[in-house]
N, C-alpha and C. Protein backbone atom coordinates (compact mmCIF):
# COMPACT_ATOMS: atom_id res chain seq x y z
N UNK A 1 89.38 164.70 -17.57
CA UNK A 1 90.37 163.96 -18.32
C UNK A 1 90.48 162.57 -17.73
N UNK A 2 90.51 161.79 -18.74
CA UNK A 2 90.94 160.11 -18.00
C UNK A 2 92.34 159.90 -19.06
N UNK A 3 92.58 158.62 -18.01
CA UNK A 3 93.58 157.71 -18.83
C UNK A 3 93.35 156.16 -19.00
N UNK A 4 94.15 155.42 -19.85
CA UNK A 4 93.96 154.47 -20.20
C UNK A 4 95.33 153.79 -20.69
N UNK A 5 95.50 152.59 -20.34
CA UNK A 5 96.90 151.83 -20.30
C UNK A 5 97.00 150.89 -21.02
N UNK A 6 97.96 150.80 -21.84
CA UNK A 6 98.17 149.82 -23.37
C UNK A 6 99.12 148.82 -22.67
N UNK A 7 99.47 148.85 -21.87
CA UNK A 7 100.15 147.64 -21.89
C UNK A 7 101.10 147.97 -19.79
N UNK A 8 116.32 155.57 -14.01
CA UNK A 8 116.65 156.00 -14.43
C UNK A 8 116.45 156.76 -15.21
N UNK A 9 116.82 157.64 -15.94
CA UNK A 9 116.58 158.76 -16.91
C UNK A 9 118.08 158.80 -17.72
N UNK A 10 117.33 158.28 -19.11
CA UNK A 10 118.62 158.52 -20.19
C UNK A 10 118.82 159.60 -20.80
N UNK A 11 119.96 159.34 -21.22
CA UNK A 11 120.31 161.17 -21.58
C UNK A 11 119.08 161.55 -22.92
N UNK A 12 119.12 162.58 -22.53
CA UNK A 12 117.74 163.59 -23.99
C UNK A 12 118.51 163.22 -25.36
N UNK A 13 117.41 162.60 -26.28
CA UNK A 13 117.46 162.74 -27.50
C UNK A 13 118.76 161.60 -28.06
N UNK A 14 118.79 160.66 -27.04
CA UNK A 14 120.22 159.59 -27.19
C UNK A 14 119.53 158.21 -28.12
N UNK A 15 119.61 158.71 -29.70
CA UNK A 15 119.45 157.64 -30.31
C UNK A 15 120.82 157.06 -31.32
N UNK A 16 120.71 156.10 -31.46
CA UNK A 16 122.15 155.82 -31.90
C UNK A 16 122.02 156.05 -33.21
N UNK A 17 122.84 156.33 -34.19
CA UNK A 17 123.50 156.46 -35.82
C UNK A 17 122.63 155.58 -36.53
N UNK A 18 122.20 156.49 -37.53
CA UNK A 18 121.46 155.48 -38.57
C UNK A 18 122.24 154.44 -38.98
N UNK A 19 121.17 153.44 -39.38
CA UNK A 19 121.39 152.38 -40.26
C UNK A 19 120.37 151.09 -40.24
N UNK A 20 121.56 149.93 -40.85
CA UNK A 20 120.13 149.50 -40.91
C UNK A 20 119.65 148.14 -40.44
N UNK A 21 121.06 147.45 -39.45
CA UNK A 21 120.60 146.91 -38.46
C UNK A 21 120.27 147.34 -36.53
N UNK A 22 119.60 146.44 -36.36
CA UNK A 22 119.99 146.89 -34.60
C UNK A 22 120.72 145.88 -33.76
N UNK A 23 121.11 146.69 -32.67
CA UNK A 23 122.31 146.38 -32.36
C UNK A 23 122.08 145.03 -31.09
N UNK A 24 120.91 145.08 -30.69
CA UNK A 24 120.30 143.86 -29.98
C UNK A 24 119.42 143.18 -30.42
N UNK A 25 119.56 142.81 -31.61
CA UNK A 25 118.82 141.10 -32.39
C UNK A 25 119.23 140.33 -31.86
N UNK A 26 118.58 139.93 -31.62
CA UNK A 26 118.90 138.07 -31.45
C UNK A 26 119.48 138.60 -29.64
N UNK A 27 119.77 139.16 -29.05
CA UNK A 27 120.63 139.15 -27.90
C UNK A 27 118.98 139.18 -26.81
N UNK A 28 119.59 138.91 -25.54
CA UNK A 28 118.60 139.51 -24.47
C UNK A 28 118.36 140.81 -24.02
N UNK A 29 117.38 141.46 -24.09
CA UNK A 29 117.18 142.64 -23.81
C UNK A 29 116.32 142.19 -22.90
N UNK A 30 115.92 143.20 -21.48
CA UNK A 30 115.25 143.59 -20.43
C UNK A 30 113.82 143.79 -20.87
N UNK A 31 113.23 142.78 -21.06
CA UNK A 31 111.65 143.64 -21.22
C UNK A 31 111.24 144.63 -19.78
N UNK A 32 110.65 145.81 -20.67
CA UNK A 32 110.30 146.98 -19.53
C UNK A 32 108.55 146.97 -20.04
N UNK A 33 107.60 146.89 -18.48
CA UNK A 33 106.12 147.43 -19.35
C UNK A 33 106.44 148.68 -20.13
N UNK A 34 105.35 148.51 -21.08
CA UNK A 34 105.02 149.59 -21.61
C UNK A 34 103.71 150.49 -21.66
N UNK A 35 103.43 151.67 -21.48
CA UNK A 35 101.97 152.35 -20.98
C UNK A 35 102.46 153.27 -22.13
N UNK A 36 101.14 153.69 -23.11
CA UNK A 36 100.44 154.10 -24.00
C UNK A 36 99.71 155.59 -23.63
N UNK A 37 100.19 156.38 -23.53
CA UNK A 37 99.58 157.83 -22.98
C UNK A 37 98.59 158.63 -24.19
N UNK A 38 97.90 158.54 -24.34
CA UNK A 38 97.28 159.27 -25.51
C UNK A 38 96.18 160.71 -25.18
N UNK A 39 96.58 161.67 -25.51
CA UNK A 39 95.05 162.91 -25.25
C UNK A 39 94.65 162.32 -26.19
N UNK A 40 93.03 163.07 -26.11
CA UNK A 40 92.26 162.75 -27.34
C UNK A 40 90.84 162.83 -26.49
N UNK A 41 89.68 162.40 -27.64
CA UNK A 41 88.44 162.23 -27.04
C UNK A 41 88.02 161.64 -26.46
N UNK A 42 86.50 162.19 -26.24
CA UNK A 42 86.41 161.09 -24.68
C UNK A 42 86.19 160.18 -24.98
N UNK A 43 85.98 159.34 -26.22
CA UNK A 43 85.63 157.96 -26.54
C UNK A 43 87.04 157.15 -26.81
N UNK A 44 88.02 157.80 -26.65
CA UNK A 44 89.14 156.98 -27.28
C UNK A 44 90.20 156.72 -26.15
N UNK A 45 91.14 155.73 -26.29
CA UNK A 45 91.94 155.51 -24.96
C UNK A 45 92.62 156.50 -24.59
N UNK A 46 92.73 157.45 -23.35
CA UNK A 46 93.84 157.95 -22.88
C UNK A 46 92.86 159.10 -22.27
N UNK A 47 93.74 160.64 -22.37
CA UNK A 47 93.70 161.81 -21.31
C UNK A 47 92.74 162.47 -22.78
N UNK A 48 91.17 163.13 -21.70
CA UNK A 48 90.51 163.48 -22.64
C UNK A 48 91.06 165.00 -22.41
N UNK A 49 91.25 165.43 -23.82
CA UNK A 49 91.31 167.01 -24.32
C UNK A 49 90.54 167.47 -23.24
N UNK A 50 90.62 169.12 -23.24
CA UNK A 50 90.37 170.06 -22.41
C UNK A 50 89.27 171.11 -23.67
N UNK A 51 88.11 170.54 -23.59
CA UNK A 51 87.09 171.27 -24.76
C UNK A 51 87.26 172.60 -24.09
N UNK A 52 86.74 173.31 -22.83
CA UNK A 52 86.65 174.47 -21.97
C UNK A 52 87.79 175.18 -22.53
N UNK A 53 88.85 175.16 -22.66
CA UNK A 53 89.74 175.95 -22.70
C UNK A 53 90.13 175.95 -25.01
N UNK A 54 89.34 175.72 -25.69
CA UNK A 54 89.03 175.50 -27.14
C UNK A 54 89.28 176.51 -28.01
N UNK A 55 89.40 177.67 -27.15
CA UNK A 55 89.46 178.86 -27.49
C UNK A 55 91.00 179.38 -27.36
N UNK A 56 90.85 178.78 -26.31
CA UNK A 56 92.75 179.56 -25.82
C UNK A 56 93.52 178.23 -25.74
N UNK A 57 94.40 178.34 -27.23
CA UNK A 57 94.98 177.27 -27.01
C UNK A 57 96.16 176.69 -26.00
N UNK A 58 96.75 177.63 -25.53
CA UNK A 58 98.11 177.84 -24.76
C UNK A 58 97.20 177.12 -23.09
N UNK A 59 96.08 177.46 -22.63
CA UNK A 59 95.70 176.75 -21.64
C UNK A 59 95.39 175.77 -21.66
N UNK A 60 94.88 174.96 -23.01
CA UNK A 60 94.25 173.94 -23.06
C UNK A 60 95.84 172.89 -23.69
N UNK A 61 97.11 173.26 -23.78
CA UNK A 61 97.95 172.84 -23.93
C UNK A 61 98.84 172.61 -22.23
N UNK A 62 98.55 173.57 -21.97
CA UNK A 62 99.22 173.72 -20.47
C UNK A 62 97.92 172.33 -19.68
N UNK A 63 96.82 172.48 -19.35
CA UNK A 63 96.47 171.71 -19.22
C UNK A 63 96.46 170.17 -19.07
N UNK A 64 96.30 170.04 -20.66
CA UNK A 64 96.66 168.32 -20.98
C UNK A 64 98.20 168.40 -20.75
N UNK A 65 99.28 169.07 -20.57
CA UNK A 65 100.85 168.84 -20.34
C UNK A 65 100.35 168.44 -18.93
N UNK A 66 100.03 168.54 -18.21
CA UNK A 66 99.83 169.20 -16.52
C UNK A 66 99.04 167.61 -16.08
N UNK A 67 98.25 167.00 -16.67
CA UNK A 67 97.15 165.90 -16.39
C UNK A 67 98.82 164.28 -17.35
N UNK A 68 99.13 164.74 -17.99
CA UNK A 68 99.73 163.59 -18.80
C UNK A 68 101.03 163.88 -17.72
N UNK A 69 101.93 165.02 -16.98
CA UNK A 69 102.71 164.97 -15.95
C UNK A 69 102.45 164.40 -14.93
N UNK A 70 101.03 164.55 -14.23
CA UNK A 70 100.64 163.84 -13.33
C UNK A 70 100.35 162.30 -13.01
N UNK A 71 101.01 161.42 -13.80
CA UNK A 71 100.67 160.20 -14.33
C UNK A 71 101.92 159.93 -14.85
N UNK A 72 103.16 160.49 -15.10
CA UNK A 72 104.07 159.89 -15.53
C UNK A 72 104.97 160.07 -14.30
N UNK A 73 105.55 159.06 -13.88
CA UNK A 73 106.46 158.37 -12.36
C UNK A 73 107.74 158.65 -12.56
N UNK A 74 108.74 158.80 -11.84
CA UNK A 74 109.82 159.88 -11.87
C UNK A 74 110.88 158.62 -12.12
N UNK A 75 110.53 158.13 -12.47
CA UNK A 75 111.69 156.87 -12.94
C UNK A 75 111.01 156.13 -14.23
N UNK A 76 109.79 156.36 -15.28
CA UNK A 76 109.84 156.42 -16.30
C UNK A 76 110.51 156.45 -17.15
N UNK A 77 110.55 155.79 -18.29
CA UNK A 77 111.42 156.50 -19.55
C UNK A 77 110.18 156.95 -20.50
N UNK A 78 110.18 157.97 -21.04
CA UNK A 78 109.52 158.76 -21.40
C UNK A 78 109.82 159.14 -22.71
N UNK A 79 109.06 158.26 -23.77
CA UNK A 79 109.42 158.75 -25.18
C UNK A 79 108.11 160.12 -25.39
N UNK A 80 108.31 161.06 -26.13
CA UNK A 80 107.14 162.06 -26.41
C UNK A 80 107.54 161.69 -27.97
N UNK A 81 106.29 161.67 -28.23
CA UNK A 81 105.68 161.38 -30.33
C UNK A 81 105.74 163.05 -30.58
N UNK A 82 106.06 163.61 -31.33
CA UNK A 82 106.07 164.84 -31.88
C UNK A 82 106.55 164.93 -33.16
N UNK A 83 106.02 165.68 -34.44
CA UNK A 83 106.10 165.67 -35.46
C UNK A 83 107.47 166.53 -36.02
N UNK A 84 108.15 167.22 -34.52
CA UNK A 84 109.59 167.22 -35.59
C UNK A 84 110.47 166.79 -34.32
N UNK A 85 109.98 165.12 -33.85
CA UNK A 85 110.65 164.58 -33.06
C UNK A 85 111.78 163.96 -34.03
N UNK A 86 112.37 163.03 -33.98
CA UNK A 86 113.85 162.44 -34.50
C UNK A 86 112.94 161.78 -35.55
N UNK A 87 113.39 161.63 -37.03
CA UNK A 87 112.39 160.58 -37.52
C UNK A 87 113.71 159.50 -37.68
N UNK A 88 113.17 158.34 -37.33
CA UNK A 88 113.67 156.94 -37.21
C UNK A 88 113.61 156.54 -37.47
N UNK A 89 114.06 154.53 -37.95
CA UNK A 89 113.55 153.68 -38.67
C UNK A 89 113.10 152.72 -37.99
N UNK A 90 112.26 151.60 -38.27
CA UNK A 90 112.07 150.30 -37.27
C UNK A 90 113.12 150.01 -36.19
N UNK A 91 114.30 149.75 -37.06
CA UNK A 91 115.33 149.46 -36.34
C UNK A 91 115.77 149.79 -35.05
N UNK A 92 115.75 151.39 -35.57
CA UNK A 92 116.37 152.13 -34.64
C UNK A 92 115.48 152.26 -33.29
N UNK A 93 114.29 152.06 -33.59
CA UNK A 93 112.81 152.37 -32.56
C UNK A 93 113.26 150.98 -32.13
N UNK A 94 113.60 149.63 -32.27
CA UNK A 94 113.95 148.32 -31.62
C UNK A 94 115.25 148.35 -30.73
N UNK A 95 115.79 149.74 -31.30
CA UNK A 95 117.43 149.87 -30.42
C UNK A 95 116.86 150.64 -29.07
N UNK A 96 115.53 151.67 -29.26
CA UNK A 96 115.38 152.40 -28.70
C UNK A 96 114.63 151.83 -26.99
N UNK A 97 113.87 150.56 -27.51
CA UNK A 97 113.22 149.89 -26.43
C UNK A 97 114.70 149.23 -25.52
N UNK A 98 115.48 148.65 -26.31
CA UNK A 98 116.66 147.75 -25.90
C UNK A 98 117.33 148.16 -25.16
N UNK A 99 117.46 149.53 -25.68
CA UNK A 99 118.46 150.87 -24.85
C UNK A 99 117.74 151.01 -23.41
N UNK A 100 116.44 151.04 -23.06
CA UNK A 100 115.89 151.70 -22.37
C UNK A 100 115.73 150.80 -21.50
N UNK A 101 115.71 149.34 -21.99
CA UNK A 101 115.91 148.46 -20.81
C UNK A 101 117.25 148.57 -20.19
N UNK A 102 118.12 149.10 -20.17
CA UNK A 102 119.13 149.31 -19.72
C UNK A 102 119.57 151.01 -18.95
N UNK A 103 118.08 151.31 -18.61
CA UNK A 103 118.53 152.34 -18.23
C UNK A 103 118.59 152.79 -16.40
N UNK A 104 117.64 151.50 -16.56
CA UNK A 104 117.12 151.38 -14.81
C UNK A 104 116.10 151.59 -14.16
N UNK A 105 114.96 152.35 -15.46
CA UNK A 105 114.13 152.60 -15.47
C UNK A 105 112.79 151.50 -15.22
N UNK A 106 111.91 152.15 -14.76
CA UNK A 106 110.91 150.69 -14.75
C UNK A 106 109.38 150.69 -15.32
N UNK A 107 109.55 151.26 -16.25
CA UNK A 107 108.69 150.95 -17.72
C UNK A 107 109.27 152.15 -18.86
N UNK A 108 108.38 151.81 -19.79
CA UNK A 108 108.80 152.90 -21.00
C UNK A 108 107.40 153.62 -20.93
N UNK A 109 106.71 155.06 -21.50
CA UNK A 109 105.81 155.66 -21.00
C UNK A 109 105.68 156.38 -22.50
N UNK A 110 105.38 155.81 -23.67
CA UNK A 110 104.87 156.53 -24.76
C UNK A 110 103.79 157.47 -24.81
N UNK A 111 104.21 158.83 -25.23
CA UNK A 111 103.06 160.45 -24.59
C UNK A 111 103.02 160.83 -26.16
N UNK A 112 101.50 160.37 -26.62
CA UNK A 112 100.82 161.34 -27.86
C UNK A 112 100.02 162.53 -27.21
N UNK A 113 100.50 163.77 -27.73
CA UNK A 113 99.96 164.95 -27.12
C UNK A 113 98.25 164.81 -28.20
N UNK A 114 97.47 165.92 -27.90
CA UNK A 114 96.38 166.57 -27.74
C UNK A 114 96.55 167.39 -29.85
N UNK A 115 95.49 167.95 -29.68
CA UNK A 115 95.37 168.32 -31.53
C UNK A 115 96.67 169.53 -31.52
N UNK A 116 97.03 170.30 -30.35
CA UNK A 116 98.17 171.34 -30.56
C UNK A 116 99.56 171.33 -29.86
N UNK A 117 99.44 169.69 -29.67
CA UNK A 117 101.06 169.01 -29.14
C UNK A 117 101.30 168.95 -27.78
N UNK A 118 102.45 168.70 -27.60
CA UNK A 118 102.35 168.77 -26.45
C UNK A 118 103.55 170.21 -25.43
N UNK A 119 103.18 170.31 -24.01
CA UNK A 119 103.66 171.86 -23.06
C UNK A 119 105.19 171.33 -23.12
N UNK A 120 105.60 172.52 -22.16
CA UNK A 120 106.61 172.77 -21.99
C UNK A 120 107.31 171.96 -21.00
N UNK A 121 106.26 171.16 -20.28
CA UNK A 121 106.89 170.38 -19.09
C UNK A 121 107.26 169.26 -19.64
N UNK A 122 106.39 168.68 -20.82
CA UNK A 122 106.69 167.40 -21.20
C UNK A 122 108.00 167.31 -22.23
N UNK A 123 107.91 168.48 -23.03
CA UNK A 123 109.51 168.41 -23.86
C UNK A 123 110.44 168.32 -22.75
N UNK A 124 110.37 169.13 -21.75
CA UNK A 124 111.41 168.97 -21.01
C UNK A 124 112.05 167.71 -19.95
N UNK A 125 110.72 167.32 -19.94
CA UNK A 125 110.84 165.68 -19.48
C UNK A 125 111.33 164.93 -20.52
N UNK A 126 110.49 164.46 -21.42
CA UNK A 126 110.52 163.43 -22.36
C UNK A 126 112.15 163.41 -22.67
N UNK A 127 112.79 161.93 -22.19
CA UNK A 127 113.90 162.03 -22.60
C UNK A 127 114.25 161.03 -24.26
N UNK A 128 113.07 160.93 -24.88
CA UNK A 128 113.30 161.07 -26.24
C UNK A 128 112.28 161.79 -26.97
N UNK A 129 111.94 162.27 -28.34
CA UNK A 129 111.10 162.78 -29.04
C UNK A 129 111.62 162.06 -30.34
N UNK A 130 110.35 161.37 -30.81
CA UNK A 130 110.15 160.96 -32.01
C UNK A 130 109.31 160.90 -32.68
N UNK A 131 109.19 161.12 -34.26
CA UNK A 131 108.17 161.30 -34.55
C UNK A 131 107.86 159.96 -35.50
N UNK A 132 106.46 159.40 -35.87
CA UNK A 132 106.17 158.28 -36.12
C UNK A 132 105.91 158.67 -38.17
N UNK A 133 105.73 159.54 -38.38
CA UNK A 133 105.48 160.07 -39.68
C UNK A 133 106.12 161.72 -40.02
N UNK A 134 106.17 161.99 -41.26
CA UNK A 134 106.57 163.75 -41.34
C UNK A 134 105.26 164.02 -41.76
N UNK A 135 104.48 163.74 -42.04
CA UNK A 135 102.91 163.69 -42.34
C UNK A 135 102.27 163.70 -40.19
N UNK A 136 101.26 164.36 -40.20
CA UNK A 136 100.74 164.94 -39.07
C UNK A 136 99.58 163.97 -39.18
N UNK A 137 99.59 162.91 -37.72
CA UNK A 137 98.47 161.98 -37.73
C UNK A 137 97.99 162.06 -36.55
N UNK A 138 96.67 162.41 -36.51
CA UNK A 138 95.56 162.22 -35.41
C UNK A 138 95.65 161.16 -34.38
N UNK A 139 95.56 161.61 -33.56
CA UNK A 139 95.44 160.38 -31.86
C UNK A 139 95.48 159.21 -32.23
N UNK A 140 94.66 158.80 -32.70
CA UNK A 140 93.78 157.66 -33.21
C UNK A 140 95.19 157.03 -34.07
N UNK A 141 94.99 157.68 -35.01
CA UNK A 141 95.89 157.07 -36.18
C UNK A 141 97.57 157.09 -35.22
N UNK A 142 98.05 158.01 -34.39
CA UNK A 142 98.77 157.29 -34.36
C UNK A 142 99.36 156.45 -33.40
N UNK A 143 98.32 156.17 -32.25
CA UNK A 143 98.21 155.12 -31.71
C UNK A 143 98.08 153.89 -32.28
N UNK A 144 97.72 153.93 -33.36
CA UNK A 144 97.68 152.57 -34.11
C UNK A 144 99.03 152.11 -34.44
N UNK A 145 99.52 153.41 -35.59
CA UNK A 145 100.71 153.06 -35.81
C UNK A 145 101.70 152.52 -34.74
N UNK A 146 101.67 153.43 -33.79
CA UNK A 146 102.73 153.31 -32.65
C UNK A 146 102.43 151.29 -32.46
N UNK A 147 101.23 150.89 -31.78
CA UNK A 147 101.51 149.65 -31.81
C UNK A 147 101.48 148.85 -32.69
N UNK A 148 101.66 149.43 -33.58
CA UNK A 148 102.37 148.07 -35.02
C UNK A 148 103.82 148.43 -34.66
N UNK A 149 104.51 149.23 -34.87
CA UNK A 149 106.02 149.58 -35.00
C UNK A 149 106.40 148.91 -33.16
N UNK A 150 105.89 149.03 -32.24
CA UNK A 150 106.28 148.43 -31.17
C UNK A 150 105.88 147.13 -31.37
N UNK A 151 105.34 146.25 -32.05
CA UNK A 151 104.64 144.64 -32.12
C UNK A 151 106.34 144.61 -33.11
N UNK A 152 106.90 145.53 -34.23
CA UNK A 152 107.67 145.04 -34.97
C UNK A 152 109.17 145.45 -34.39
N UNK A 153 109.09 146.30 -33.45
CA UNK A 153 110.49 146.22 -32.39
C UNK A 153 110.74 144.77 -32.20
N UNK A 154 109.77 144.26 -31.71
CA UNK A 154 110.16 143.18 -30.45
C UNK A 154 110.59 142.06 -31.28
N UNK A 155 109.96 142.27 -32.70
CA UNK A 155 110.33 140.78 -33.74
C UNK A 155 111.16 141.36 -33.96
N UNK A 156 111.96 142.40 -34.29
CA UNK A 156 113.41 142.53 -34.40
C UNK A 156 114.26 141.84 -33.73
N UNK A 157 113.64 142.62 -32.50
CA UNK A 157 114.97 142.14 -31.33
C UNK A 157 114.77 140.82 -30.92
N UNK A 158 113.25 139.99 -31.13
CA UNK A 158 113.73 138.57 -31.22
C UNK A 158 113.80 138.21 -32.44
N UNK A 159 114.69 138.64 -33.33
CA UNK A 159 114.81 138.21 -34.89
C UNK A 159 113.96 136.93 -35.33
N UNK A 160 113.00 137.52 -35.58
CA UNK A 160 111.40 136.98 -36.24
C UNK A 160 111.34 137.44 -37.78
N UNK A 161 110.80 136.90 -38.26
CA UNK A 161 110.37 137.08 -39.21
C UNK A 161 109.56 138.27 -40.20
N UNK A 162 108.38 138.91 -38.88
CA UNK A 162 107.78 139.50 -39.48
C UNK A 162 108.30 141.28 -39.95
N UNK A 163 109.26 141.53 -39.77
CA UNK A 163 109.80 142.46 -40.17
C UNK A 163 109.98 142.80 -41.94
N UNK A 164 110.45 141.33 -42.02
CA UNK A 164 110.56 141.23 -43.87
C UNK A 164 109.63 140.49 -44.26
């Protein structure tokens, strides 16, 4: 398995009330790095799948949980992508970076699990879960997405343009 890098602990699952502005436009927020965690193949950025274990999925889940734990730093903030994570809007994903600069933490640590999600260690870490679609998108695809919707956080929160 490898990895590859795109760029406190808040309470679980603390996203604020829909709607449909955010609440730090235009204000200063804390930029925190951000690192890009992705399983997947060996040609693509992040923690390569566990082919050996292809058969039994529960090891080859325990596994990639176990290699993507080992790499995330105990003062992380730790969003996990999961398909019945919170579904959100731009906005709220621009409140969510803003928030997190305020947590004390010293980066944000976005974790796309492997083709059968991600273990038990990482739900239990990840102190958010969100999901980027209700439609189920491949590594690839949604690493992409993820950095468009993080390129359109930041023009939020510096109220830019490219949002509308």
């Amino acid at each position: 398995m490898r990895i590859s890098c795109c760029a406190g602990v808040h309470a679980k699952n603390s996203i604020p009330s829909p709607g449909r502005s955010c609440k730090y436009t235009g204000q200063s927020v804390r930029a925190l790095p951000i690192r890009l965690i992705a399983v997947g193949k060996k040609r693509s950025p992040g923690l390569r799948s566990n082919p050996k274990n292809a058969r039994d999925v529960k090891a080859q889940v325990e596994d990639e949980d176990m290699a993507v734990m080992n790499i995330i730093k105990s003062d992380d903030w730790v969003v996990m992508l999961d398909e019945n994570g919170l579904d959100i809007r731009s906005e709220k994903m621009a409140e969510l970076i803003g928030d997190a600069g305020n947590t004390g933490a010293s980066r944000i640590s976005f974790c796309i699990g492997g083709p059968y999600g991600h273990g038990e260690k990482m739900r239990e870490r990840a102190n958010v879960s969100i999901k980027l679609s209700s439609m189920v998108l491949n590594h690839q695809i949604a690493l992409l997405v993820l950095m468009e919707q993080l390129y359109r956080s930041w023009t939020i929160l510096k109220d830019q343009k490219y949002h509308h």
